[in-house]
C-alpha atoms as a PDB file:
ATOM      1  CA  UNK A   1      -9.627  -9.883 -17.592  1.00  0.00           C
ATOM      2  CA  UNK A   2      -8.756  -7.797 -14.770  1.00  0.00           C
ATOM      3  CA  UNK A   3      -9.506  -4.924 -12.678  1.00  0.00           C
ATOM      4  CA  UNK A   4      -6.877  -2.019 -12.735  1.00  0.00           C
ATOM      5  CA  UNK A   5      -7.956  -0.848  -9.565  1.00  0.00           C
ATOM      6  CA  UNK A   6      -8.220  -3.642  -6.920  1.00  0.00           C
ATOM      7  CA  UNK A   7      -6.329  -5.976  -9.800  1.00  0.00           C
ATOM      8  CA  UNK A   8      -9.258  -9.029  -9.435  1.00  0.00           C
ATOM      9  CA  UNK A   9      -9.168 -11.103 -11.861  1.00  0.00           C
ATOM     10  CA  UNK A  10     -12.524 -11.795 -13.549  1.00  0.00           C
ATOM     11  CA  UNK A  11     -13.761 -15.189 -16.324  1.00  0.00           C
ATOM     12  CA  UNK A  12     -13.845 -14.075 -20.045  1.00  0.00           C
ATOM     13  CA  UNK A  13     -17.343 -12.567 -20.811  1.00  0.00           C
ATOM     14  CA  UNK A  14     -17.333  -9.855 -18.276  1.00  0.00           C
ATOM     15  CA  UNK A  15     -16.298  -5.838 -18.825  1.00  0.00           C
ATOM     16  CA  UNK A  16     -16.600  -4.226 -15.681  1.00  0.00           C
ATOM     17  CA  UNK A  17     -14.977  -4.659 -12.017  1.00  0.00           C
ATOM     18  CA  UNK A  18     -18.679  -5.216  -9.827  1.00  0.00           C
ATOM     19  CA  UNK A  19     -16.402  -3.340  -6.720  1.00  0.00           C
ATOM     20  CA  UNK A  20     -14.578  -0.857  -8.471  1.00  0.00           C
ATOM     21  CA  UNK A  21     -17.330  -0.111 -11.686  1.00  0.00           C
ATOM     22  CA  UNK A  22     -14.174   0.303 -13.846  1.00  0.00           C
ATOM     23  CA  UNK A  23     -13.579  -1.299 -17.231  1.00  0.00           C
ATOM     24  CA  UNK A  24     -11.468  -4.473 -17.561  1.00  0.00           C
ATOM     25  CA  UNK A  25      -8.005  -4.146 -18.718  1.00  0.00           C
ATOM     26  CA  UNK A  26      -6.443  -7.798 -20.727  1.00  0.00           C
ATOM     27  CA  UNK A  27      -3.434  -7.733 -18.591  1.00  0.00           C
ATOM     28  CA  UNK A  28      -2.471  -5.470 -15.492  1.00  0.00           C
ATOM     29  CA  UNK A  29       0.753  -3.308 -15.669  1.00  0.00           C
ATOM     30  CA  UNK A  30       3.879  -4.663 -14.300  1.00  0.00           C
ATOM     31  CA  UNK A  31       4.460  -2.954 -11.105  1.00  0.00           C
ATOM     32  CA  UNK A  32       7.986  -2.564  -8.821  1.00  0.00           C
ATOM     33  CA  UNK A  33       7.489  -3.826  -5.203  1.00  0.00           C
ATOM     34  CA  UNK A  34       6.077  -0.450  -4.407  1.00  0.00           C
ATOM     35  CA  UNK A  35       2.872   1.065  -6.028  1.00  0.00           C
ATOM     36  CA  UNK A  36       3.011   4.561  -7.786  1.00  0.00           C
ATOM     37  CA  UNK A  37       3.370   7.495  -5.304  1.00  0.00           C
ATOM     38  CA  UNK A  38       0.164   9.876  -5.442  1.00  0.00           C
ATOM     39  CA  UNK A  39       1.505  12.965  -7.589  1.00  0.00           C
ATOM     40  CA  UNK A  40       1.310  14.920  -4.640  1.00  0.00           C
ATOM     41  CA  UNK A  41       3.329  12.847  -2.459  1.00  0.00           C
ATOM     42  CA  UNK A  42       6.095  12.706  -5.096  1.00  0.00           C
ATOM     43  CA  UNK A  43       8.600  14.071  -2.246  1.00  0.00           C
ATOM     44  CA  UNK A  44       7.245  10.322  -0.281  1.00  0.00           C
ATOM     45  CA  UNK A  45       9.151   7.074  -0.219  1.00  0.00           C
ATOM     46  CA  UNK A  46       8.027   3.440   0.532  1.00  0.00           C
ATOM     47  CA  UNK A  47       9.880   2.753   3.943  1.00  0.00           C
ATOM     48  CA  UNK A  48       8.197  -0.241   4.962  1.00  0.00           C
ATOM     49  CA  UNK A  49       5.063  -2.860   3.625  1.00  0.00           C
ATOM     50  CA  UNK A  50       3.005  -5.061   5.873  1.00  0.00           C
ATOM     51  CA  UNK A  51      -0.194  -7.515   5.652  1.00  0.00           C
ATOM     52  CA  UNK A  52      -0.751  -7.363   9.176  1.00  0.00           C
ATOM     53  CA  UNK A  53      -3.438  -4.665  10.418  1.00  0.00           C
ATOM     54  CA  UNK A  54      -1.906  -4.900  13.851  1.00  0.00           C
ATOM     55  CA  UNK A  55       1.869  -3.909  12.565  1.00  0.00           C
ATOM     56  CA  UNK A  56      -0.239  -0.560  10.670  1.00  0.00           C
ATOM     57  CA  UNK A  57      -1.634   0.390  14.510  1.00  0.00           C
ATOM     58  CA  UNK A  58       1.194  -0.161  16.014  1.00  0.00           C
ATOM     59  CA  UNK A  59       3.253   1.866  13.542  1.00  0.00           C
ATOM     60  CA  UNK A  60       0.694   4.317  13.362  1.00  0.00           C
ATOM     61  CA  UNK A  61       1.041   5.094  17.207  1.00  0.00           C
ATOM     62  CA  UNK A  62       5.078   4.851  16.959  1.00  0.00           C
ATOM     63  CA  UNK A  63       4.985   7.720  13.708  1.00  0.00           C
ATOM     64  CA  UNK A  64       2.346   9.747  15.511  1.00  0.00           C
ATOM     65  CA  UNK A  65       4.408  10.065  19.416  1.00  0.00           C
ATOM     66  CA  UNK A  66       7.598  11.306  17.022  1.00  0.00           C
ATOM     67  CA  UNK A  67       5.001  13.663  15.042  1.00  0.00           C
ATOM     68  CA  UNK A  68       6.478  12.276  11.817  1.00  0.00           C
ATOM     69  CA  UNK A  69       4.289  12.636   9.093  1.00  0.00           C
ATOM     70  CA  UNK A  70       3.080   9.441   6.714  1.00  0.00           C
ATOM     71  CA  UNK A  71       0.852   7.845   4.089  1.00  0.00           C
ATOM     72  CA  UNK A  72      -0.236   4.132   5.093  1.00  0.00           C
ATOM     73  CA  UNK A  73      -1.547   2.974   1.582  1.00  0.00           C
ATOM     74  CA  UNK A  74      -4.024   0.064   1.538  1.00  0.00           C
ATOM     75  CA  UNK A  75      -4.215  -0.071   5.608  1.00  0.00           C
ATOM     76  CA  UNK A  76      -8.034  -1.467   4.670  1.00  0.00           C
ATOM     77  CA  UNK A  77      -6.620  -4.381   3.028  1.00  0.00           C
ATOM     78  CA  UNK A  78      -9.186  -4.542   0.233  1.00  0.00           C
ATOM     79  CA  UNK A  79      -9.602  -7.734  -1.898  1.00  0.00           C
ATOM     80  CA  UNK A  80      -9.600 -11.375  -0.193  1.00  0.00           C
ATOM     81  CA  UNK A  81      -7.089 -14.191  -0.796  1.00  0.00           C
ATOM     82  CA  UNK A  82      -4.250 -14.126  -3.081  1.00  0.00           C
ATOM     83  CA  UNK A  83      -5.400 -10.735  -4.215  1.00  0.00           C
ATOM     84  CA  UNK A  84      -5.009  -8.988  -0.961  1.00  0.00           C
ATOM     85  CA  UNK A  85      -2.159  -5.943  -1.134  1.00  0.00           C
ATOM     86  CA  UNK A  86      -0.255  -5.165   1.791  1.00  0.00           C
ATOM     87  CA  UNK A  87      -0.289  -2.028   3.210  1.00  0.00           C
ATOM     88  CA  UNK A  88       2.553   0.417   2.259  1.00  0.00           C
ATOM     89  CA  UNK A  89       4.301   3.105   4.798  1.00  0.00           C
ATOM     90  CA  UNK A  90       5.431   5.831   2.953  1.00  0.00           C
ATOM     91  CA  UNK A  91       7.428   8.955   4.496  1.00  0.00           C
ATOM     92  CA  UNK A  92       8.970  12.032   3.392  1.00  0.00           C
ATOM     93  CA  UNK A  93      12.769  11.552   2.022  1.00  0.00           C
ATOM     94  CA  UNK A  94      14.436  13.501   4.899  1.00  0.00           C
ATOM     95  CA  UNK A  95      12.694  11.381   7.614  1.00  0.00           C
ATOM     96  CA  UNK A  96      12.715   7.613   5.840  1.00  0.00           C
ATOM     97  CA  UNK A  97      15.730   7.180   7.518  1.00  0.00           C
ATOM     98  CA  UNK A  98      14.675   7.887  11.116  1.00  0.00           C
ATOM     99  CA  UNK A  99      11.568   5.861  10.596  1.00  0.00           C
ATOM    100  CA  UNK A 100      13.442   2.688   9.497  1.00  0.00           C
ATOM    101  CA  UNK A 101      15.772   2.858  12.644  1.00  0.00           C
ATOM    102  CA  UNK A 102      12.260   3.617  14.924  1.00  0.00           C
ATOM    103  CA  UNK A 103      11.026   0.257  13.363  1.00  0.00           C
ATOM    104  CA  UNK A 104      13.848  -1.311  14.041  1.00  0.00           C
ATOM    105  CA  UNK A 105      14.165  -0.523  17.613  1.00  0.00           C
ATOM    106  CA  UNK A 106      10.733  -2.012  18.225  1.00  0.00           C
ATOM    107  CA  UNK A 107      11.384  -4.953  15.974  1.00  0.00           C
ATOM    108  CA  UNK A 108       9.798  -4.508  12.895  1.00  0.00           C
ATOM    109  CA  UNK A 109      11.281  -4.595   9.926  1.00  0.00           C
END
């Protein structure tokens, strides 16, 4: 069983996520290397993913000196262990561009 939510995995015999208080699905969707885009973000795109809190200040600060506006999915990093989701970047289409090459210039890709 697992949680659609924060996608833990729970033993047979329980129905509800403890963190979440969702229902247990049998088997999580399969999902590209990008989650869903919020419906109102649906002009957004996944530039860049990271599992290092440091990386999401650091582009944070870079996006916010250009005044380029961004979604940073998941910088909390919930879950623990192999069920921790990186955090996703995601920009609008006219700027992803931009953003990749001010990533690059500071080294992170």
């Amino acid at each position: 069983m697992f949680c659609p939510n924060c996608k833990a995995e729970y033993r047979p015999g329980f129905t509800e996520c403890s963190d979440c208080d969702v229902s247990l699905v049998y088997e999580l969707p399969s999902e590209g290397p990008f989650p869903p885009v919020a419906e109102g973000d649906a002009d957004l795109v996944p530039v860049y993913s990271t599992y290092n809190p440091t990386e999401v200040m650091m582009v944070k600060s870079l996006l916010d000196a250009e005044e380029i506006v961004y979604n940073f999915q998941g910088e909390l990093f919930k879950g623990s262990g192999v069920f921790i989701v990186p955090a996703m970047l995601f920009v609008a289409k006219a700027d992803a561009e931009k953003v990749v090459d001010i990533l690059r210039d500071h080294g992170i890709e």
